[in-house]
Protein backbone atom coordinates (compact mmCIF):
# COMPACT_ATOMS: atom_id res chain seq x y z
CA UNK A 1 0.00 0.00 0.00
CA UNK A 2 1.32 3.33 -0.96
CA UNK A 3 1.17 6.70 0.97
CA UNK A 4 -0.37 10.03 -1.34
CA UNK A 5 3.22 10.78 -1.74
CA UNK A 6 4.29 7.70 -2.99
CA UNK A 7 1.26 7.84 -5.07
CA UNK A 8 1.90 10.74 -6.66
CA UNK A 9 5.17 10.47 -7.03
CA UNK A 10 4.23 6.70 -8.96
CA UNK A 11 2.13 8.27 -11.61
CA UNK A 12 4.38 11.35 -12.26
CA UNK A 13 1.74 13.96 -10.78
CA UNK A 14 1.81 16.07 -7.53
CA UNK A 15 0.45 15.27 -4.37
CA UNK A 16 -1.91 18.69 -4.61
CA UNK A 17 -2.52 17.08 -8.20
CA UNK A 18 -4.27 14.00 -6.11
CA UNK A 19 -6.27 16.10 -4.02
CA UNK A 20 -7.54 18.02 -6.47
CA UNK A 21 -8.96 14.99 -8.23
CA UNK A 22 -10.19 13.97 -5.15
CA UNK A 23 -12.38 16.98 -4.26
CA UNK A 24 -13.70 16.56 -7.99
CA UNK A 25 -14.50 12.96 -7.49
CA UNK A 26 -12.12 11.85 -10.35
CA UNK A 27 -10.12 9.51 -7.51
CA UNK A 28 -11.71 7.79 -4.52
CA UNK A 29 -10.31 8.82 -1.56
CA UNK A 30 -9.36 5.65 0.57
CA UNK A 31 -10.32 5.82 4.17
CA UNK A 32 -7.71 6.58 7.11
CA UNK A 33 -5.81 3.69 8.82
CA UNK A 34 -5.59 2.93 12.79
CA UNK A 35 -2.05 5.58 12.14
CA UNK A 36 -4.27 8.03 10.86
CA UNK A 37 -2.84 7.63 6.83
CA UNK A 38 -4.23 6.96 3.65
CA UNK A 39 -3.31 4.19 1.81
CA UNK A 40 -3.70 3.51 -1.79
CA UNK A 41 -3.23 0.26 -3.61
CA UNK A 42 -2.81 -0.55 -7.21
CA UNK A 43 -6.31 0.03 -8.78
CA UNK A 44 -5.57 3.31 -7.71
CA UNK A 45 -2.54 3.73 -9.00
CA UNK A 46 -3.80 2.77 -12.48
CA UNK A 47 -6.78 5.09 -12.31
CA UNK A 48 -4.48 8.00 -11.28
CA UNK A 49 -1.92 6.93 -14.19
CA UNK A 50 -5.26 6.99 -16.39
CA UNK A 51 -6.45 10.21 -14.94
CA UNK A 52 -3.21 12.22 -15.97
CA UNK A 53 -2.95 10.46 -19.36
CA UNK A 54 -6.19 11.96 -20.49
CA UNK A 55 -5.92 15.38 -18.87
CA UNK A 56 -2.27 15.86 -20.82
CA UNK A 57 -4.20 14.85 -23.69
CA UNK A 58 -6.28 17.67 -23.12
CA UNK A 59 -9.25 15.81 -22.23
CA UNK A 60 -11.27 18.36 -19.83
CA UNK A 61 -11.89 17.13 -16.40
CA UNK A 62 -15.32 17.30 -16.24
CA UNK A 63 -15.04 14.75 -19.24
CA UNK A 64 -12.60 12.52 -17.61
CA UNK A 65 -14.97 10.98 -15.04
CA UNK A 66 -17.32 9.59 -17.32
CA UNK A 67 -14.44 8.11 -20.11
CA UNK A 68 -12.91 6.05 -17.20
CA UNK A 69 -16.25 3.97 -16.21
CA UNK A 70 -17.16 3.75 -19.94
CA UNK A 71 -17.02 0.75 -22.37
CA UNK A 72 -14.73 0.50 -25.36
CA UNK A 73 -17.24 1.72 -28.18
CA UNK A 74 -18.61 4.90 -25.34
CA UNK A 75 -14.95 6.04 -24.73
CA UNK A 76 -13.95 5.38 -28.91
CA UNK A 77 -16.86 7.70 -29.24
CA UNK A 78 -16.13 10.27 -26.41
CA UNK A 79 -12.02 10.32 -27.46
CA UNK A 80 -14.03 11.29 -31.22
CA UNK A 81 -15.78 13.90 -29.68
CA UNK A 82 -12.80 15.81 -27.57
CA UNK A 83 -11.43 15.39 -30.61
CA UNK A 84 -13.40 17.48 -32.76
CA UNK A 85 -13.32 20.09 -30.01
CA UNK A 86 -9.48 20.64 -29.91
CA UNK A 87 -9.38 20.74 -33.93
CA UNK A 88 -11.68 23.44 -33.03
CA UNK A 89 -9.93 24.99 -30.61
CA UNK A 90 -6.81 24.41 -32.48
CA UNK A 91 -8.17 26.20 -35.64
CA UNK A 92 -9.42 29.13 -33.38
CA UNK A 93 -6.26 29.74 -31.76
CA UNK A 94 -4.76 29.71 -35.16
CA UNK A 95 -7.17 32.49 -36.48
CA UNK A 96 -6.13 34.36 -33.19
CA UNK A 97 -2.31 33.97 -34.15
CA UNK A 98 -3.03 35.21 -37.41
CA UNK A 99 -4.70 38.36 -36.16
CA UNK A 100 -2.33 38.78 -33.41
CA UNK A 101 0.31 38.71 -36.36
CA UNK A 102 -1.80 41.27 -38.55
CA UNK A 103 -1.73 43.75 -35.21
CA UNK A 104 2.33 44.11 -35.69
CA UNK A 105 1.17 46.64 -38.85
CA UNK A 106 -1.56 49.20 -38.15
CA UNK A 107 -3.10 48.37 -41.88
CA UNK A 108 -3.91 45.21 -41.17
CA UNK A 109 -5.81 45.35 -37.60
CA UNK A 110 -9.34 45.20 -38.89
CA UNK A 111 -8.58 45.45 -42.66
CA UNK A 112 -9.12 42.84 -45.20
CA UNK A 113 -5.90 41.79 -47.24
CA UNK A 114 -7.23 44.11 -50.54
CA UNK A 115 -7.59 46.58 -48.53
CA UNK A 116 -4.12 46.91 -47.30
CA UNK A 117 -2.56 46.47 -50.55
CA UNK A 118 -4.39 49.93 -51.78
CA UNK A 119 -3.47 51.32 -49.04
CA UNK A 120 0.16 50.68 -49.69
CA UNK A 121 -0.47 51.68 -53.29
CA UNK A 122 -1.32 54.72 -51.97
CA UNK A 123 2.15 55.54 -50.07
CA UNK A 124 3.29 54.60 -53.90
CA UNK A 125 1.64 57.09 -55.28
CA UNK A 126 3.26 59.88 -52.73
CA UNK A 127 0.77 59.93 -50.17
CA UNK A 128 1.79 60.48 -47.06
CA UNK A 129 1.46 58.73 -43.66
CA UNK A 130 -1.27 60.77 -42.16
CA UNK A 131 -3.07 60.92 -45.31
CA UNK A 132 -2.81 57.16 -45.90
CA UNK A 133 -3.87 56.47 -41.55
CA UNK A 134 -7.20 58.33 -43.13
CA UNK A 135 -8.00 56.42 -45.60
CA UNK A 136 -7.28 53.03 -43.28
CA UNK A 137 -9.80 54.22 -40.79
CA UNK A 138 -12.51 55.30 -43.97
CA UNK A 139 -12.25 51.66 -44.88
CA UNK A 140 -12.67 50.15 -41.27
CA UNK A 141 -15.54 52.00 -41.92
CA UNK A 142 -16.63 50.51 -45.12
CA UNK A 143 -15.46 47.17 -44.28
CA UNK A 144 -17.24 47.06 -40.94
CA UNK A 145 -20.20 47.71 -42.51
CA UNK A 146 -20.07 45.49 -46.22
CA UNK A 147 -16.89 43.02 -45.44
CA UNK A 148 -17.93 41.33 -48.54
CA UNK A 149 -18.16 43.97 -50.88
CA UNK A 150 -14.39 44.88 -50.25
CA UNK A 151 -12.83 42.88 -52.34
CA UNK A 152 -15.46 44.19 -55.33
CA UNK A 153 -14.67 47.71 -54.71
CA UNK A 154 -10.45 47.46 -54.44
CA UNK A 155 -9.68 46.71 -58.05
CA UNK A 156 -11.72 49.53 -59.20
CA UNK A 157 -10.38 52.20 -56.45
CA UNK A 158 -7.12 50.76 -57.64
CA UNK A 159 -7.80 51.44 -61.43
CA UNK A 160 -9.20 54.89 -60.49
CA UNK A 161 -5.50 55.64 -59.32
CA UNK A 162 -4.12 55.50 -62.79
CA UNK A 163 -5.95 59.05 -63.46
CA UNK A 164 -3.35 61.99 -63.11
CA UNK A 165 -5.77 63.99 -61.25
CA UNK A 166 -6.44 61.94 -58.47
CA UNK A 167 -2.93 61.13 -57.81
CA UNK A 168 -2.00 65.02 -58.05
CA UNK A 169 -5.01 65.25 -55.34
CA UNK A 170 -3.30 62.73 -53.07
CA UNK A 171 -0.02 64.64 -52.84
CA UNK A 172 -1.82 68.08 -52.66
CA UNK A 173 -4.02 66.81 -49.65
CA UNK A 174 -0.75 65.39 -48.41
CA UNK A 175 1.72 68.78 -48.64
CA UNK A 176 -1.27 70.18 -46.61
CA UNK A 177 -2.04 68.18 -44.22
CA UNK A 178 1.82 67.41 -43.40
CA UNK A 179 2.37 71.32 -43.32
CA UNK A 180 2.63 73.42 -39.96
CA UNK A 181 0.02 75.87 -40.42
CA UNK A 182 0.38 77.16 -36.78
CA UNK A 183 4.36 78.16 -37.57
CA UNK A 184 2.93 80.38 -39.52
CA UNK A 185 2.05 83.80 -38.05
CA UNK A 186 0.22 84.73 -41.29
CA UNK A 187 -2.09 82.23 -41.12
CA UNK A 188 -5.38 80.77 -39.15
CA UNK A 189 -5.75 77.23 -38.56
CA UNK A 190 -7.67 76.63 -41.84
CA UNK A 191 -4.87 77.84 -43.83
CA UNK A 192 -6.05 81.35 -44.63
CA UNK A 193 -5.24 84.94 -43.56
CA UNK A 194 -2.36 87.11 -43.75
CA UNK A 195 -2.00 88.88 -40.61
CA UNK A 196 -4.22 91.93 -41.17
CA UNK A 197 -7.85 90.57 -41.45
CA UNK A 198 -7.73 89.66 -45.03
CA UNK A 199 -8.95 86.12 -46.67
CA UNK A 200 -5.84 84.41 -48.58
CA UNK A 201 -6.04 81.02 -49.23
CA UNK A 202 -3.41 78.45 -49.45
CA UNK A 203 -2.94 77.68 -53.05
CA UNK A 204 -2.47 74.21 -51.84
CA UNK A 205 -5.75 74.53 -50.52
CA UNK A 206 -7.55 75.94 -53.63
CA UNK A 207 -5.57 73.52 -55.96
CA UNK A 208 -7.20 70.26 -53.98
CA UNK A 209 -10.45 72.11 -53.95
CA UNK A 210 -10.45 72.57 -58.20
CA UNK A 211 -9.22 69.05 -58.39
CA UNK A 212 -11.73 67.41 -56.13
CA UNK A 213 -14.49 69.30 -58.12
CA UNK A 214 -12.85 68.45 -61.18
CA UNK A 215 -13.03 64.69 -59.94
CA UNK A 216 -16.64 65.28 -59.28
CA UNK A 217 -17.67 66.62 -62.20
CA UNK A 218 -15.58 63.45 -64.75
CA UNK A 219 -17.18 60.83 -62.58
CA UNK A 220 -20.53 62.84 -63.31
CA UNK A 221 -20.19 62.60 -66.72
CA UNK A 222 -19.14 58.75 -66.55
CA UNK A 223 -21.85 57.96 -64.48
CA UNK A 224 -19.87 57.19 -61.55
CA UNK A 225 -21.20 59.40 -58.78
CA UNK A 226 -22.98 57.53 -55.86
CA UNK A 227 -26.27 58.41 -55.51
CA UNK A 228 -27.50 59.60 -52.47
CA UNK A 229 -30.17 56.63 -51.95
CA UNK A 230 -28.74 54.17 -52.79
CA UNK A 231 -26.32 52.70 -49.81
CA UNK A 232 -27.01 53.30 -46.18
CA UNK A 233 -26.31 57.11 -45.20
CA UNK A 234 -24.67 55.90 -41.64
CA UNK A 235 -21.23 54.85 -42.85
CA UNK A 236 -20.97 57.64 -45.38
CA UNK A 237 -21.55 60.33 -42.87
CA UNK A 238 -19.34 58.90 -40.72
CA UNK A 239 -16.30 59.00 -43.97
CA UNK A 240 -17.20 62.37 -44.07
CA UNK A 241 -17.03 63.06 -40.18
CA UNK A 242 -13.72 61.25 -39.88
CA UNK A 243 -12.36 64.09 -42.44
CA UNK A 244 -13.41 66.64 -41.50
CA UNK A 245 -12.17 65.90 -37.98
CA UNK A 246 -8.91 65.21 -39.35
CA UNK A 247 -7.70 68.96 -39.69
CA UNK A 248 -8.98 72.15 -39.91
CA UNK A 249 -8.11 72.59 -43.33
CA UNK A 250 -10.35 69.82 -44.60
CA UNK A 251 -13.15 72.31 -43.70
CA UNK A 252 -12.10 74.62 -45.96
CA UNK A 253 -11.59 72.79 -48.85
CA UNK A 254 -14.95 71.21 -48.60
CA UNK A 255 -16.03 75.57 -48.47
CA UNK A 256 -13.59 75.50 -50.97
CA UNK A 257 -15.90 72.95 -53.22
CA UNK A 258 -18.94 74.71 -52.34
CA UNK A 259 -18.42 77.63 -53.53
CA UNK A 260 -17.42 75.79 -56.94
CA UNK A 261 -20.55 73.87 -56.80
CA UNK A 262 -19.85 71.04 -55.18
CA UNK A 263 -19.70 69.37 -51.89
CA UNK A 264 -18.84 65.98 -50.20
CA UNK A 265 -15.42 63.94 -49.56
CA UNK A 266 -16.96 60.76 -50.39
CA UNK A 267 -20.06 60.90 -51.40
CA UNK A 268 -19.72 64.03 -53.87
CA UNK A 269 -22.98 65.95 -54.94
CA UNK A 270 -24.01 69.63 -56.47
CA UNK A 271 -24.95 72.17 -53.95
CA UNK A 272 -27.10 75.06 -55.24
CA UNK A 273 -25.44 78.10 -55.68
CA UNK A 274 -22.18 78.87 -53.60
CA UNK A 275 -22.30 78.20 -49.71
């Protein structure tokens, strides 16, 4: 007969180990002898070897009990079962990996693969960081909204960047928004003023105005402008919100466009008569 210690010891676990499957009712727990021990004898040592070998197997514990009373076909069936769960588990963990991976870039945390690559396309192009960090939160946006409908859209966002015009646009939105408008006495923080109460615009500023309207009004002509009932307002809204927030200066382009005509960051429309 063998003490818990020499139990444990036996079967390659630890004594707290053996108490802890006693309180669950895995192991009977032998009654004291006349010296006050208890004593465990072989059965007991084979259910305790049994015990381990299925919980380093990953078998759950609340599992365990009923496996070691069962028949051959009931624990085939149950060893099936845990089975299946762990490939789960396994394949879960993997997916969680591969996210955990995709958080070491800032594109990839809650971006779809197509996504990224425009992004980088993008930087390509001469955009610059901030610029680019915009246009990865516009399409968490979109892709929180229509996942599916990513992968659609990128090719043709993509082609759209072979036009002069919007690549010009990039780089002018980019000089501005890069710029230190507050190092400069002469001018407010929307870009305009000289010092002595009078309106001058940045040229950088008027330049990405006359190209964004000149955008607007080529995609009118193709066709290509989304109409404003067609998709849910929500996520659009929120496109625009997330530029204008961005800086100052975005206001005043978009004041800029109005008084061309024209109005919207994303989804572009005529206004009536200058703002």
């Amino acid at each position: 007969m063998l003490t818990i210690g020499q139990l444990a010891a036996y079967a390659g676990v630890t004594v707290r180990a053996v108490r802890h499957y006693h309180q669950v009712g895995l192991l009977p727990e032998p009654e004291r002898d006349a010296s006050g021990y208890r004593r465990y004898g072989a059965s007991a040592v084979v259910a305790l070897i049994r015990i381990r070998t299925l919980a380093a197997a990953g078998v759950p514990l609340s599992r365990i009990g009923r496996l070691l009373d069962a028949d051959p076909a009931t624990f085939a069936e149950g060893i099936r079962r845990i089975d299946d769960d762990l490939r789960d588990e396994i394949e879960r963990l993997r997916r969680s990996r591969r996210q955990i991976a995709g958080l070491t870039s800032g594109d990839s945390a809650a971006l779809p693969p197509e996504a990224v690559r425009y992004l980088d396309r993008l930087r390509e192009i001469g955009a610059s960081e901030r610029l680019v960090n915009g246009e990865r939160d516009g399409w968490i946006l979109i892709a929180a909204r229509w996942p599916e409908r990513v992968p659609e859209w990128i090719p043709y966002k993509l082609e759209q960047l072979q036009n002069p015009q919007l690549v010009r646009l990039y780089q002018v939105l980019s000089k501005l928004f890069d710029s230190d408008s507050d190092s400069d006495s002469d001018s407010d923080s929307n870009g305009n003023g000289n010092g002595n109460g009078d309106t001058v615009d940045d040229p950088l500023l008027i330049e990405a105005a006359e190209l964004m309207v000149a955008l607007n009004e080529q995609a009118e002509a193709d066709g290509e402008l989304v109409p404003a009932d067609s998709v849910d307002d929500l996520p659009f809204d929120l496109m625009e919100g997330l530029a204008d927030e961005a800086d100052p200066r975005a206001r005043r382009v978009r004041e800029l466009m109005r008084e061309r005509g024209w109005d919207g960051w994303v989804r572009n429309a005529r206004v009536q008569g200058p703002a």
